[in-house]
N, C-alpha and C. Protein backbone atom coordinates (compact mmCIF):
# COMPACT_ATOMS: atom_id res chain seq x y z
N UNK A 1 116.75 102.77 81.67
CA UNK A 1 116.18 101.94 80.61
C UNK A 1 116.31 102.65 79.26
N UNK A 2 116.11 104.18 79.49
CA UNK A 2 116.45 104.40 77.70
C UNK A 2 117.64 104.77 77.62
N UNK A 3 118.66 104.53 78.58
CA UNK A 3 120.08 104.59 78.29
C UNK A 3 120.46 103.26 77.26
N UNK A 4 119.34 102.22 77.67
CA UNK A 4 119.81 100.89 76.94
C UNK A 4 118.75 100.87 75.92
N UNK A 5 118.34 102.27 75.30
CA UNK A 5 117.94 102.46 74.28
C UNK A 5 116.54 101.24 74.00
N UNK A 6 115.80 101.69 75.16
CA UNK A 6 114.34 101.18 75.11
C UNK A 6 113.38 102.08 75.16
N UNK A 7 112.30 102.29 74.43
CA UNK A 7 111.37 103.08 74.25
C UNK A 7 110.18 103.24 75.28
N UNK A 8 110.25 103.76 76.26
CA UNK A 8 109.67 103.83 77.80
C UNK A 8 108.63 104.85 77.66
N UNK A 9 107.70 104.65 77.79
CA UNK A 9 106.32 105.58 78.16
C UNK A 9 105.48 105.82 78.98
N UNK A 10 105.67 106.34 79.65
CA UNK A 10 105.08 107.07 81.17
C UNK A 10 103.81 107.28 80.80
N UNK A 11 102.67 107.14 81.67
CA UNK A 11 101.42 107.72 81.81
C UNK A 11 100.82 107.42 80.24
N UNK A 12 100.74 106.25 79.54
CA UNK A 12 100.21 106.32 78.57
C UNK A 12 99.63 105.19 78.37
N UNK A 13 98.14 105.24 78.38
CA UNK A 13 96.78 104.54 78.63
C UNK A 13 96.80 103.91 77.43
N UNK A 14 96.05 102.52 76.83
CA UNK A 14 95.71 102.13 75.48
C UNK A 14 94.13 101.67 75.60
N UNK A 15 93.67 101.62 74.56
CA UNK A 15 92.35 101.37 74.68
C UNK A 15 92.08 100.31 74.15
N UNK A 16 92.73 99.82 73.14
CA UNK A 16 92.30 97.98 72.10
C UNK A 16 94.01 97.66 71.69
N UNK A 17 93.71 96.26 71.60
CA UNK A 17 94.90 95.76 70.71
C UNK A 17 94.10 95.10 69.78
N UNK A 18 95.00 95.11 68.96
CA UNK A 18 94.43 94.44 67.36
C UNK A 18 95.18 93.51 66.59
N UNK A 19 95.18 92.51 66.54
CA UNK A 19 95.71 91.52 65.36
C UNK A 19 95.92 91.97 63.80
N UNK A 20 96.95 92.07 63.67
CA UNK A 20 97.01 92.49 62.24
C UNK A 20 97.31 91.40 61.00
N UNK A 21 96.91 91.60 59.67
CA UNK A 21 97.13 90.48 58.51
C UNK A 21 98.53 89.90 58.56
N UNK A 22 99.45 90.96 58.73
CA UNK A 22 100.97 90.40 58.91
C UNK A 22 101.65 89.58 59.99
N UNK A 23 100.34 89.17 60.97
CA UNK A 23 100.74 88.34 61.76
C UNK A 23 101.24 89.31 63.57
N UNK A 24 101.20 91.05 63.37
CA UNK A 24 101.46 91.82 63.80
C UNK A 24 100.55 92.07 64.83
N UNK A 25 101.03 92.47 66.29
CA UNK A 25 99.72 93.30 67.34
C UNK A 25 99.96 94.91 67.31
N UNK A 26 98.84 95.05 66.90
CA UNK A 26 98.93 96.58 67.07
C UNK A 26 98.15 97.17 68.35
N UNK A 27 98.91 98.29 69.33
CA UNK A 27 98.42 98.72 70.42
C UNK A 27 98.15 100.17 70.25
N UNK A 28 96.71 100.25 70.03
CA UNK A 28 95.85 101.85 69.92
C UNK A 28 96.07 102.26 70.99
N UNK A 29 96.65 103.63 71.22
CA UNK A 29 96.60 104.29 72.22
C UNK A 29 95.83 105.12 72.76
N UNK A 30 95.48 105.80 73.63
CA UNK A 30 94.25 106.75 73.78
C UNK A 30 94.64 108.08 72.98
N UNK A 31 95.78 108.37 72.70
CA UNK A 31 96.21 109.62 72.12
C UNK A 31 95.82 109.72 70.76
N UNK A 32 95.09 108.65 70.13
CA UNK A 32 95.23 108.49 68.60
C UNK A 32 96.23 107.81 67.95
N UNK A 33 97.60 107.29 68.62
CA UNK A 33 98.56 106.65 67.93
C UNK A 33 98.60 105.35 68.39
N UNK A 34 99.54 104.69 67.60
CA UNK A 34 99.62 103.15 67.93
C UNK A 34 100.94 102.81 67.81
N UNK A 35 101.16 101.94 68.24
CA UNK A 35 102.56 100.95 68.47
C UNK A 35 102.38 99.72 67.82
N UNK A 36 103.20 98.96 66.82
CA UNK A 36 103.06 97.65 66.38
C UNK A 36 104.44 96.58 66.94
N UNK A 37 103.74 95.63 67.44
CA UNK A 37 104.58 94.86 67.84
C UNK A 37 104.43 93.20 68.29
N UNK A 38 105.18 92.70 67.43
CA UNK A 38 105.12 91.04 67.31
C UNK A 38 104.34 90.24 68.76
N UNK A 39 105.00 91.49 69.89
CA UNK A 39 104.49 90.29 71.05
C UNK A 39 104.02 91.16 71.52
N UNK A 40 102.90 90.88 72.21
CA UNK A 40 102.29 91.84 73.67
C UNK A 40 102.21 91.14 75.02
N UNK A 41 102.50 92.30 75.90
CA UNK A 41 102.59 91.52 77.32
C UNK A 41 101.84 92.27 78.27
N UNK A 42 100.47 91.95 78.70
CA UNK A 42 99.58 92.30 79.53
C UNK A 42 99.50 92.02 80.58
N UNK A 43 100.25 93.07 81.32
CA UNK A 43 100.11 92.50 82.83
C UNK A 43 99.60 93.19 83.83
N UNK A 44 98.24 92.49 84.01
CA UNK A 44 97.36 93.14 84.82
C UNK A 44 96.59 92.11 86.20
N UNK A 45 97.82 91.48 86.35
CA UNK A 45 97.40 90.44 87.47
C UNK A 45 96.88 89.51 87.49
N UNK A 46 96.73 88.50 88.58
CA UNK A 46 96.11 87.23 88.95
C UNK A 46 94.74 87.10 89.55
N UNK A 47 94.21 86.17 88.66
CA UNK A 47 92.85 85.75 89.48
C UNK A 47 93.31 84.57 90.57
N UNK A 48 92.88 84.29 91.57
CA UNK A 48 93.30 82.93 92.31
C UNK A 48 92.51 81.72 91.59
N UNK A 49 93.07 80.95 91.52
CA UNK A 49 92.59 79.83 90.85
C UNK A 49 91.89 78.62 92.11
N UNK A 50 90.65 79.20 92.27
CA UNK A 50 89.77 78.62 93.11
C UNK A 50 88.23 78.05 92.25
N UNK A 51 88.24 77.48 91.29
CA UNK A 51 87.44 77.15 90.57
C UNK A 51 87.37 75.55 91.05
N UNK A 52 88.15 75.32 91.13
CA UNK A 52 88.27 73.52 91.27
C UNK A 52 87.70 73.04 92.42
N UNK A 53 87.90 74.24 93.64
CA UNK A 53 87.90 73.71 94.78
C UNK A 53 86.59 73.99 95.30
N UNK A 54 85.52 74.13 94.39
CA UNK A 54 83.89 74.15 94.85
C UNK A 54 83.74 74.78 96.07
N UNK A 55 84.31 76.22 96.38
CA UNK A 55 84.31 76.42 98.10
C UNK A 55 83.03 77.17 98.56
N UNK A 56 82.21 77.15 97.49
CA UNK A 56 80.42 77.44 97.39
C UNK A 56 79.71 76.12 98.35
N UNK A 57 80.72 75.38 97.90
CA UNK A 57 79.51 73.97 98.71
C UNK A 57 79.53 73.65 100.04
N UNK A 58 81.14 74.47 100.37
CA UNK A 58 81.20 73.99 101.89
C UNK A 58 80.95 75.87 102.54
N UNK A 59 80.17 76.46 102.09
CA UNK A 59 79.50 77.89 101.92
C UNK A 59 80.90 78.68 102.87
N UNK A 60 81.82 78.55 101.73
CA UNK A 60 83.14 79.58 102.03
C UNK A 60 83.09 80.60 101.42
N UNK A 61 83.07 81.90 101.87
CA UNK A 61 82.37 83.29 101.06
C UNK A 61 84.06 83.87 100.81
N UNK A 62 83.79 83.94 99.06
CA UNK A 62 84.44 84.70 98.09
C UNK A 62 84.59 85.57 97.28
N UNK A 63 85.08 86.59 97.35
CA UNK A 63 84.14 87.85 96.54
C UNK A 63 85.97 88.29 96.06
N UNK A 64 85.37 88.44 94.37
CA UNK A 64 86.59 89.10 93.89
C UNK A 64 87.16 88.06 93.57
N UNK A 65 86.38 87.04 93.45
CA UNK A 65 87.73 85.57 92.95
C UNK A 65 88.40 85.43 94.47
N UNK A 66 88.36 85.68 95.09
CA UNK A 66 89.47 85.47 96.52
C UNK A 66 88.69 85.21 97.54
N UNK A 67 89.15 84.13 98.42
CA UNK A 67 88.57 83.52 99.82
C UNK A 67 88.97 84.96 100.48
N UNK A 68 87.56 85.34 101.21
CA UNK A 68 87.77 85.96 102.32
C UNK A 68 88.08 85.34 103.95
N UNK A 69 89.17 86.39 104.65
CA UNK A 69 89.71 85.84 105.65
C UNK A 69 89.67 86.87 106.14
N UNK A 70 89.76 86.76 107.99
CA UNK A 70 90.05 87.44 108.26
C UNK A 70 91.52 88.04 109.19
N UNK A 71 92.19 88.88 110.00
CA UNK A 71 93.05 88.70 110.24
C UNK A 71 94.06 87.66 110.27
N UNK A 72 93.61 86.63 111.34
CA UNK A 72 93.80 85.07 111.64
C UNK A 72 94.06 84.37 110.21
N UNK A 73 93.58 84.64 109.21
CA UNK A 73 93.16 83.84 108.09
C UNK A 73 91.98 82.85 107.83
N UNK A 74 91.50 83.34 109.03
CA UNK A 74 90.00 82.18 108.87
C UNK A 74 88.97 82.82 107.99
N UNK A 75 88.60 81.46 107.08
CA UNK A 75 87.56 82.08 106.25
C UNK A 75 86.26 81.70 106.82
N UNK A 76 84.97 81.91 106.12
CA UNK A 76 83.65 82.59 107.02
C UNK A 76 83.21 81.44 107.18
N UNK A 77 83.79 80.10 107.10
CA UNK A 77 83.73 78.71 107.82
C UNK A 77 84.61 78.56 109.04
N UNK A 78 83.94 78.16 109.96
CA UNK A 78 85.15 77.68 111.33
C UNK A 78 85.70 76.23 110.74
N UNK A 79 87.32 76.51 110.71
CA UNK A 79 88.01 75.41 110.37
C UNK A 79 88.61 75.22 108.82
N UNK A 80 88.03 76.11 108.65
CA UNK A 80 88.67 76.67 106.96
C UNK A 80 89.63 77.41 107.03
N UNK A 81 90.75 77.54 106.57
CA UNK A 81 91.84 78.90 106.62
C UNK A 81 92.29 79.01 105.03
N UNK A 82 92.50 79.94 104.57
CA UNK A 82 93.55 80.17 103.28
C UNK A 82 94.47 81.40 103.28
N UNK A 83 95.19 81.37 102.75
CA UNK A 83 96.67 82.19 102.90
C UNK A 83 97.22 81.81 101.57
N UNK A 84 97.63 82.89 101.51
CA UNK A 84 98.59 82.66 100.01
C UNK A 84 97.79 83.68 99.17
N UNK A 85 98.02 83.73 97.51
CA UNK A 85 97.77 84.00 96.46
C UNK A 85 96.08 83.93 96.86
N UNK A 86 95.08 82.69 97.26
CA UNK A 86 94.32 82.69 97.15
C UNK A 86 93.26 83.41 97.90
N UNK A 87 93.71 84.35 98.63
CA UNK A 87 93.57 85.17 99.51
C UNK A 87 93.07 86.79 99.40
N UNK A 88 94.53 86.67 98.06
CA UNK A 88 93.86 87.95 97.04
C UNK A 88 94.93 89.19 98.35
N UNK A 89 95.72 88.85 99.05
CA UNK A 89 96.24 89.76 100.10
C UNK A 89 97.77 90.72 99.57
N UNK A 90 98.13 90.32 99.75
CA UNK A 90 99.90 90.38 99.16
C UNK A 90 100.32 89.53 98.97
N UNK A 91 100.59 89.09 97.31
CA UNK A 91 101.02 88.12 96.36
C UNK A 91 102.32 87.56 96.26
N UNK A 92 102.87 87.69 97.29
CA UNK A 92 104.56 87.25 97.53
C UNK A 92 104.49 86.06 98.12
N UNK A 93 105.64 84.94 97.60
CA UNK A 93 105.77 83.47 98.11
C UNK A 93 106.36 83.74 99.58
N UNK A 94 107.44 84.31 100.03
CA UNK A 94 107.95 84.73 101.38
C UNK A 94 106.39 85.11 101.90
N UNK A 95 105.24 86.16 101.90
CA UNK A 95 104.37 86.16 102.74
C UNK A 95 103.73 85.19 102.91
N UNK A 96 103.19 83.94 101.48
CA UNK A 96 102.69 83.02 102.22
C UNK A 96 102.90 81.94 102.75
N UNK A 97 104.29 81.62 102.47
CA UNK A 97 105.31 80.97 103.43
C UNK A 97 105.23 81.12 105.18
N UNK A 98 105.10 82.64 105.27
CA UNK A 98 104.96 82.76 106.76
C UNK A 98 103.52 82.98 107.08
N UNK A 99 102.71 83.38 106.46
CA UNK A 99 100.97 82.97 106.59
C UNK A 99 100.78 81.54 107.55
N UNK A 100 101.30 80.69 106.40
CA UNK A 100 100.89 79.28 106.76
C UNK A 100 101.87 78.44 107.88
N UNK A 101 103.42 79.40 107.99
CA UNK A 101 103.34 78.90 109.87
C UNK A 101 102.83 79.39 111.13
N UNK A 102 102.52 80.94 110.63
CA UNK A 102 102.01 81.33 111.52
C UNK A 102 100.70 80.58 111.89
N UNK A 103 99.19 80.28 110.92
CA UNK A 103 98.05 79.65 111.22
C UNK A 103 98.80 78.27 111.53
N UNK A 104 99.22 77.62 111.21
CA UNK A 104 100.32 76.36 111.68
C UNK A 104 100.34 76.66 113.33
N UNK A 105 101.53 77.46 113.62
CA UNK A 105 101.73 78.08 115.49
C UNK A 105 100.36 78.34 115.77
N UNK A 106 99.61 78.94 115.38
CA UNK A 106 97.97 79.35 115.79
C UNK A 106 97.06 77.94 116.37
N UNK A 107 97.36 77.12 115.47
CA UNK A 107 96.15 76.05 115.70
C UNK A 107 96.98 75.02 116.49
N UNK A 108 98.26 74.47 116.06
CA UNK A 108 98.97 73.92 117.01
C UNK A 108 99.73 73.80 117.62
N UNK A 109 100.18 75.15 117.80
CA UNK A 109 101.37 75.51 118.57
C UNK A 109 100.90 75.81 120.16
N UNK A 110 99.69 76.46 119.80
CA UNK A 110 99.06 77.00 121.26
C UNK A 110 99.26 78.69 121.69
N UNK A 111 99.69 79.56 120.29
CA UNK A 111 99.92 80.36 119.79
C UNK A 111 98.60 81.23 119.67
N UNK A 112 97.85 81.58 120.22
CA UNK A 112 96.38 81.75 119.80
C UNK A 112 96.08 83.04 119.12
N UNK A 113 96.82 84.28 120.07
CA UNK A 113 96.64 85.31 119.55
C UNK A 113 97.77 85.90 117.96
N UNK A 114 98.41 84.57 117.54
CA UNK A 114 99.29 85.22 116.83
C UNK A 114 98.70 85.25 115.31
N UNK A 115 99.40 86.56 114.75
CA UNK A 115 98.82 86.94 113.38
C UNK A 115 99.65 87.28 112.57
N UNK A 116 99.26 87.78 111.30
CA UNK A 116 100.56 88.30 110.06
C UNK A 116 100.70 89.76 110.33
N UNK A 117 101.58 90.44 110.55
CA UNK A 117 101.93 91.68 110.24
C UNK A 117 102.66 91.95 108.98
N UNK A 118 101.51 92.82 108.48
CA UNK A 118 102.15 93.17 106.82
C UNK A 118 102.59 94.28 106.68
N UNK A 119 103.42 94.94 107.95
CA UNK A 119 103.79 95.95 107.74
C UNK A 119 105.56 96.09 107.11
N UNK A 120 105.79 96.65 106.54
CA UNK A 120 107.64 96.89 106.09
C UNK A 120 108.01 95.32 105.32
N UNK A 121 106.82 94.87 104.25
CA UNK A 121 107.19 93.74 103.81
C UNK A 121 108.00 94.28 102.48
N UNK A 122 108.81 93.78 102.35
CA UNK A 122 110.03 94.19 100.93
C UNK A 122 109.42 93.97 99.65
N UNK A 123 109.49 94.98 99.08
CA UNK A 123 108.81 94.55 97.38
C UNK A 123 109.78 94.74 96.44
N UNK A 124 110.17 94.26 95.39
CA UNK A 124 110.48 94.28 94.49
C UNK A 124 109.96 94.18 93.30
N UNK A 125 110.30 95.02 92.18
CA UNK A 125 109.73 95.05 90.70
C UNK A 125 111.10 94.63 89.90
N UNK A 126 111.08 93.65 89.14
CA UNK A 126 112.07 92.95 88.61
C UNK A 126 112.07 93.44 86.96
N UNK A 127 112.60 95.05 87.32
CA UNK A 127 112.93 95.08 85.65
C UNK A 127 114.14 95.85 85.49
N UNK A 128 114.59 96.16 84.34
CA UNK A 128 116.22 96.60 84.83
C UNK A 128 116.27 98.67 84.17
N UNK A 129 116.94 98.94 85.26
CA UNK A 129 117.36 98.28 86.71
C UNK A 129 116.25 97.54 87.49
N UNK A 130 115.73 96.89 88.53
CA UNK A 130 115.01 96.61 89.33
C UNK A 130 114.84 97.99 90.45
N UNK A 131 113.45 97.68 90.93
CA UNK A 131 112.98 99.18 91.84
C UNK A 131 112.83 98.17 93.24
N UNK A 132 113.38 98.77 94.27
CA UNK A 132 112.69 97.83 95.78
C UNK A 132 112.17 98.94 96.79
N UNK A 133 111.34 98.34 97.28
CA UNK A 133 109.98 99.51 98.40
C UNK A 133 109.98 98.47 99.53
N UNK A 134 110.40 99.19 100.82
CA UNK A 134 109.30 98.72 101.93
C UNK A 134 109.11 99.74 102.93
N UNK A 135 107.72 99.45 103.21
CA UNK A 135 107.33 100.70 104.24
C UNK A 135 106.57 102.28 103.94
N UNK A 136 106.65 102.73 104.47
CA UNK A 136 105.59 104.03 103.92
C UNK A 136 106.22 104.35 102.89
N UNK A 137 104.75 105.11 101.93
CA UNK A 137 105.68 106.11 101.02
C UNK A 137 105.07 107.48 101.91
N UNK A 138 106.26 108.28 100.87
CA UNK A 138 106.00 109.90 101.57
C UNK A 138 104.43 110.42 101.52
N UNK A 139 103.62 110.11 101.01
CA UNK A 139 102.85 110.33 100.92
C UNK A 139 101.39 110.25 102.29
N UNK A 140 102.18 108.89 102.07
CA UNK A 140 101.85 108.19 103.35
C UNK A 140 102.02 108.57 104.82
N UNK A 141 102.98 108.69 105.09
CA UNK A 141 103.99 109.10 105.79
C UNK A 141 103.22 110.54 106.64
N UNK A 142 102.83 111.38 105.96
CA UNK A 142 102.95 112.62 105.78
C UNK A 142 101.30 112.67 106.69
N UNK A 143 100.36 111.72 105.61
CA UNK A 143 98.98 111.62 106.12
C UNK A 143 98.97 111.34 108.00
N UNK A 144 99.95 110.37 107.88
CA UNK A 144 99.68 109.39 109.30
C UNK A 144 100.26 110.72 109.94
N UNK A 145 101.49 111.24 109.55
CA UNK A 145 102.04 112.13 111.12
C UNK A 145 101.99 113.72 110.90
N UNK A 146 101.58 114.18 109.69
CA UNK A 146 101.54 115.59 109.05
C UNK A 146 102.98 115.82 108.51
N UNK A 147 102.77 117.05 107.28
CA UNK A 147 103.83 116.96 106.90
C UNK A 147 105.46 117.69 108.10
N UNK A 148 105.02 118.43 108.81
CA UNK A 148 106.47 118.82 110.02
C UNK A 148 107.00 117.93 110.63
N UNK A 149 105.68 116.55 110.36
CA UNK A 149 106.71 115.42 111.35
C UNK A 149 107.46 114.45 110.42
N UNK A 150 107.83 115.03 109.22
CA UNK A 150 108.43 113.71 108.59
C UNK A 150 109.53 114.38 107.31
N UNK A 151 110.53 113.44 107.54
CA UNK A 151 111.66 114.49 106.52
C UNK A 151 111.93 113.25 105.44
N UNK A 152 112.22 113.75 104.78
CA UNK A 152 112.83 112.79 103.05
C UNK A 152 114.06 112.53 102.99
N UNK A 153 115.01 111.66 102.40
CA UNK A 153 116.03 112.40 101.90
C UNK A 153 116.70 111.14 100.11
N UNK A 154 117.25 112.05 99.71
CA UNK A 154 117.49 110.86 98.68
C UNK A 154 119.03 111.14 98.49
N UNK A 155 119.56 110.08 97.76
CA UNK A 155 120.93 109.72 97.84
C UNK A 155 120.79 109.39 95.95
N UNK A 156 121.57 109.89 95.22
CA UNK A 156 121.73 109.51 93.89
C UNK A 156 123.41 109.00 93.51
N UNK A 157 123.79 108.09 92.66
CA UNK A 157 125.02 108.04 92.96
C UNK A 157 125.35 106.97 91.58
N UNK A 158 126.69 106.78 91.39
CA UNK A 158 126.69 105.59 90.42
C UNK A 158 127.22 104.39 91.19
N UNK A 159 127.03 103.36 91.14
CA UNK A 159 127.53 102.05 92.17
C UNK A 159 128.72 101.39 91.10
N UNK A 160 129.17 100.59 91.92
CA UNK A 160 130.33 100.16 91.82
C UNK A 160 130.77 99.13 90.28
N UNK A 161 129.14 98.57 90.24
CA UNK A 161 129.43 97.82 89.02
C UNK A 161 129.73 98.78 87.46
N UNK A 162 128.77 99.66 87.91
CA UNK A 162 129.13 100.63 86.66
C UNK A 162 130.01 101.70 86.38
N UNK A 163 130.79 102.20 87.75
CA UNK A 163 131.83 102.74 87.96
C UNK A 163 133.44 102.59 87.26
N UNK A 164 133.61 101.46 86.64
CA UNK A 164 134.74 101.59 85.87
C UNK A 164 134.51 101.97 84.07
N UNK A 165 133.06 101.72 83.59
CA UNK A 165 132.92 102.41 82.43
C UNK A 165 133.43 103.96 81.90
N UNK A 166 133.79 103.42 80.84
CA UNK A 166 134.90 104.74 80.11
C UNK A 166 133.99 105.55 79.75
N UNK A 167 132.55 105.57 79.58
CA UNK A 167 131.52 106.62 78.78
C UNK A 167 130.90 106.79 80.27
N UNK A 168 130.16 108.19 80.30
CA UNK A 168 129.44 108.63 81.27
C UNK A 168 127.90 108.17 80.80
N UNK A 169 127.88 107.85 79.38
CA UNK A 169 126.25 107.49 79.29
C UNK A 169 126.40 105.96 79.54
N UNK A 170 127.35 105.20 80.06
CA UNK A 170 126.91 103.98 80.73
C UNK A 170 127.45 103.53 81.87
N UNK A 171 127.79 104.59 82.56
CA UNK A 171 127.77 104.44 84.28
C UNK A 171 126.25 104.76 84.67
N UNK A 172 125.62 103.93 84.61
CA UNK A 172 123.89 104.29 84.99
C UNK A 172 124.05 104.23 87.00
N UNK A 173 123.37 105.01 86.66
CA UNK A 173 122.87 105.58 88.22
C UNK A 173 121.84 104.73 89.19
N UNK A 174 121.81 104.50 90.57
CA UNK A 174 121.03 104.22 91.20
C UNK A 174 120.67 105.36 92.03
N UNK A 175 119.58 105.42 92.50
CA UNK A 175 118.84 106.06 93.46
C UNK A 175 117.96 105.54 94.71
N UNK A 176 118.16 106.16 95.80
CA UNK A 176 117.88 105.89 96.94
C UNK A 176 117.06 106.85 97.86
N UNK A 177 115.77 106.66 98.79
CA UNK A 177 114.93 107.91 99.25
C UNK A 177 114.45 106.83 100.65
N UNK A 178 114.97 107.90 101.60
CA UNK A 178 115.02 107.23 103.04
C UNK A 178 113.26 108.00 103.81
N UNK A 179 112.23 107.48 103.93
CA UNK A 179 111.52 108.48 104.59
C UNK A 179 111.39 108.14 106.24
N UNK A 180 111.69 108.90 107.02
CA UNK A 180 111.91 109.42 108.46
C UNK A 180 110.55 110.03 109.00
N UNK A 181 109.65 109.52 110.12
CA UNK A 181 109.00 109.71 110.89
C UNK A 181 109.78 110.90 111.95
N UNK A 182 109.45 112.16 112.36
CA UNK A 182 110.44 113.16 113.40
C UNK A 182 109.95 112.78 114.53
N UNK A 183 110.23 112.18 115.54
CA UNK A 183 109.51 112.19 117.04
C UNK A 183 109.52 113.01 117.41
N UNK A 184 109.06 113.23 118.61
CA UNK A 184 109.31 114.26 119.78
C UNK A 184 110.47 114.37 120.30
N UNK A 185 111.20 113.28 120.37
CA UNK A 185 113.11 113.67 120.81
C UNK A 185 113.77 114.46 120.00
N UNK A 186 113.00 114.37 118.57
CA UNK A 186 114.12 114.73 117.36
C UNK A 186 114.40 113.27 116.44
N UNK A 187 114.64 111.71 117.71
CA UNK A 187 115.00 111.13 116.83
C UNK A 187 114.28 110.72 115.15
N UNK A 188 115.10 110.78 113.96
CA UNK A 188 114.47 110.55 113.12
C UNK A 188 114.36 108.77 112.45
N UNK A 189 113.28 107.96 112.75
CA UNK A 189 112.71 106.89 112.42
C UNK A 189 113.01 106.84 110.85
N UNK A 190 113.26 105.64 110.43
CA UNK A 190 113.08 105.43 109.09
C UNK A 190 111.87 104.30 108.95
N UNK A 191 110.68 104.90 108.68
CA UNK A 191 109.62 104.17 108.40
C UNK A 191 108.75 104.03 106.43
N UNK A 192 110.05 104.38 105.54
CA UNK A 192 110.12 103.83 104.37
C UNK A 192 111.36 103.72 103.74
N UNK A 193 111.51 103.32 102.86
CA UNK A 193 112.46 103.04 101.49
C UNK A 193 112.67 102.74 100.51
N UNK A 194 113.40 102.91 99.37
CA UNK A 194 112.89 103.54 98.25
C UNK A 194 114.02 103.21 97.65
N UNK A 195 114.13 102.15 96.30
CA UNK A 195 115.92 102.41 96.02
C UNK A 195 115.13 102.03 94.24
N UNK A 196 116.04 102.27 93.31
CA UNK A 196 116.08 101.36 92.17
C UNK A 196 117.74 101.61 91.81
N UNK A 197 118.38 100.92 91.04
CA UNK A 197 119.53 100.36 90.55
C UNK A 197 119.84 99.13 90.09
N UNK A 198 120.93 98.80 89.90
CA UNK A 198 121.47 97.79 89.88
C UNK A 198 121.63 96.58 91.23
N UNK A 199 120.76 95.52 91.32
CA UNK A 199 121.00 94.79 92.49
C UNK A 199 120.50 95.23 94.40
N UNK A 200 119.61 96.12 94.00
CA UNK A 200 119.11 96.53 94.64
C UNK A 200 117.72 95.82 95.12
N UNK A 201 117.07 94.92 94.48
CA UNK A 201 116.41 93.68 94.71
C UNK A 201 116.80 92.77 95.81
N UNK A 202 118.42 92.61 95.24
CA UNK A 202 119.08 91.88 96.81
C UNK A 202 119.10 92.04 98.44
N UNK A 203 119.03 93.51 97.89
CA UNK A 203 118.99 94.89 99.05
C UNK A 203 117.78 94.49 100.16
N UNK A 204 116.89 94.72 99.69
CA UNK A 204 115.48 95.24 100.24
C UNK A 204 115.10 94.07 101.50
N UNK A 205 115.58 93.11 101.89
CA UNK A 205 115.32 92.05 102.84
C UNK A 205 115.93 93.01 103.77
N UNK A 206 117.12 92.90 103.55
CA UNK A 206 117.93 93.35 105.00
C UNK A 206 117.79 94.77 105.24
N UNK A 207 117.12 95.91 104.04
CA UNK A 207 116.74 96.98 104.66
C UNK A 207 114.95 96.52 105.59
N UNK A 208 114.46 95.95 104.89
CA UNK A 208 113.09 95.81 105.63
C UNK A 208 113.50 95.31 107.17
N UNK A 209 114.23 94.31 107.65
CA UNK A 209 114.85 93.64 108.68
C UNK A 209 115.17 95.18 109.66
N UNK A 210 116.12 95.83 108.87
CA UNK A 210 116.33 97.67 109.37
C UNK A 210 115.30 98.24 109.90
N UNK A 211 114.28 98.00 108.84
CA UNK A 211 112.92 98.80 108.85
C UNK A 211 112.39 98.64 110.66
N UNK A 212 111.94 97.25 110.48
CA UNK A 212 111.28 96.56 111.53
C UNK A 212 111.77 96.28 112.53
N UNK A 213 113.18 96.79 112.99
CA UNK A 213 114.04 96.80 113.79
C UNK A 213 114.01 98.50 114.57
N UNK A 214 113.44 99.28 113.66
CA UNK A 214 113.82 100.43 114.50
C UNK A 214 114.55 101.48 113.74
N UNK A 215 115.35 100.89 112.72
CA UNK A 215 116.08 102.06 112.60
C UNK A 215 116.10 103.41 112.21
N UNK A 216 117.21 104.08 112.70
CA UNK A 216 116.95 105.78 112.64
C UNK A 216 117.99 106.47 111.57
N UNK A 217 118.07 107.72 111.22
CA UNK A 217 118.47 108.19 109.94
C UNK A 217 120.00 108.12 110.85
């Protein structure tokens, strides 16, 4: 991103924005300095938009703006379910797409014990390059099996779209970080992943599919 000559700031908190006479937003920072700039974009998430649907009256308990559910998706009414956004769970249209066939197979399929597994679901952050995650991070990783049972590895490289550029400051780079569970055989599990680049958004389905399949380094 500051190859394409954007002004990127890591770890830096603001405390007020301010409207200025010139029609200007100014963003105070905690450091004492400020940034001025025509537009601001605050993105600090979704409330579910459950206001309409009075779910106080049919005494559906919500805390946090979000219907509580539990595994199943049943909320603290028998015969109530919600899934999705309004849920407050993981905010992806693919999860609540499959939320609502799964409680679908549940109630009339004859499916009884079946549920969502939210494990190795693909994320993407859509900025450029784009970043995609599914599955542990190392961090993670490390807690669940200690750190001797789990190895890293990362792959840095330039890809193909940017590979015929004549300047080296615009063959931009992608990066890639595989994290591996060690069993007791030796074999090494890939139970995260880690990429940002170019088109690497596209990626992340069919590595998660990898993920949840088993695969090994």
């Amino acid at each position: 991103m500051k190859k394409l000559h954007l002004d990127v700031r890591l770890n830096t908190p603001f405390d007020s924005v301010e409207k200025l006479a010139n029609g200007m937003h100014r963003v105070n920072l905690s450091d004492g300095t400020h940034v001025d700039a025509e537009v601001v974009l605050s993105a600090l998430g979704r409330t579910p938009n459950l206001d309409a649907l009075n779910l106080g009256n049919a005494g559906v308990e919500v805390s946090r703006g979000a219907v509580v559910v539990d595994e199943f998706q049943n909320s603290s009414v028998p015969g109530i379910y919600a899934i999705g956004d309004a849920t407050n769970q993981i905010n992806l249209t693919p999860v609540a797409i499959r939320q609502g066939r799964i409680v679908s197979d549940r109630i009339f399929g004859g499916k009884t014990d079946l549920k969502m597994c939210y494990d190795n679901i693909a994320t993407v952050i859509f900025s450029h390059p784009p970043i995609g995650s599914v599955g542990l991070t190392e961090e993670a990783a490390v807690k669940k099996w200690g750190a001797d049972n789990v190895k890293t590895y990362k792959s840095t490289f330039i890809n193909m779209y940017y590979s015929p550029a004549k300047s080296d400051d615009l063959k931009l780079k992608s990066m890639f970080k595989l994290i591996c569970h060690v069993e007791p055989d030796g074999v090494e599990r890939v139970v995260g992943a880690y990429a940002i680049g170019k088109s690497v958004d596209e990626m992340m389905q069919g590595i998660s599919v990898a993920v949840t399949m088993g695969a090994t380094k």
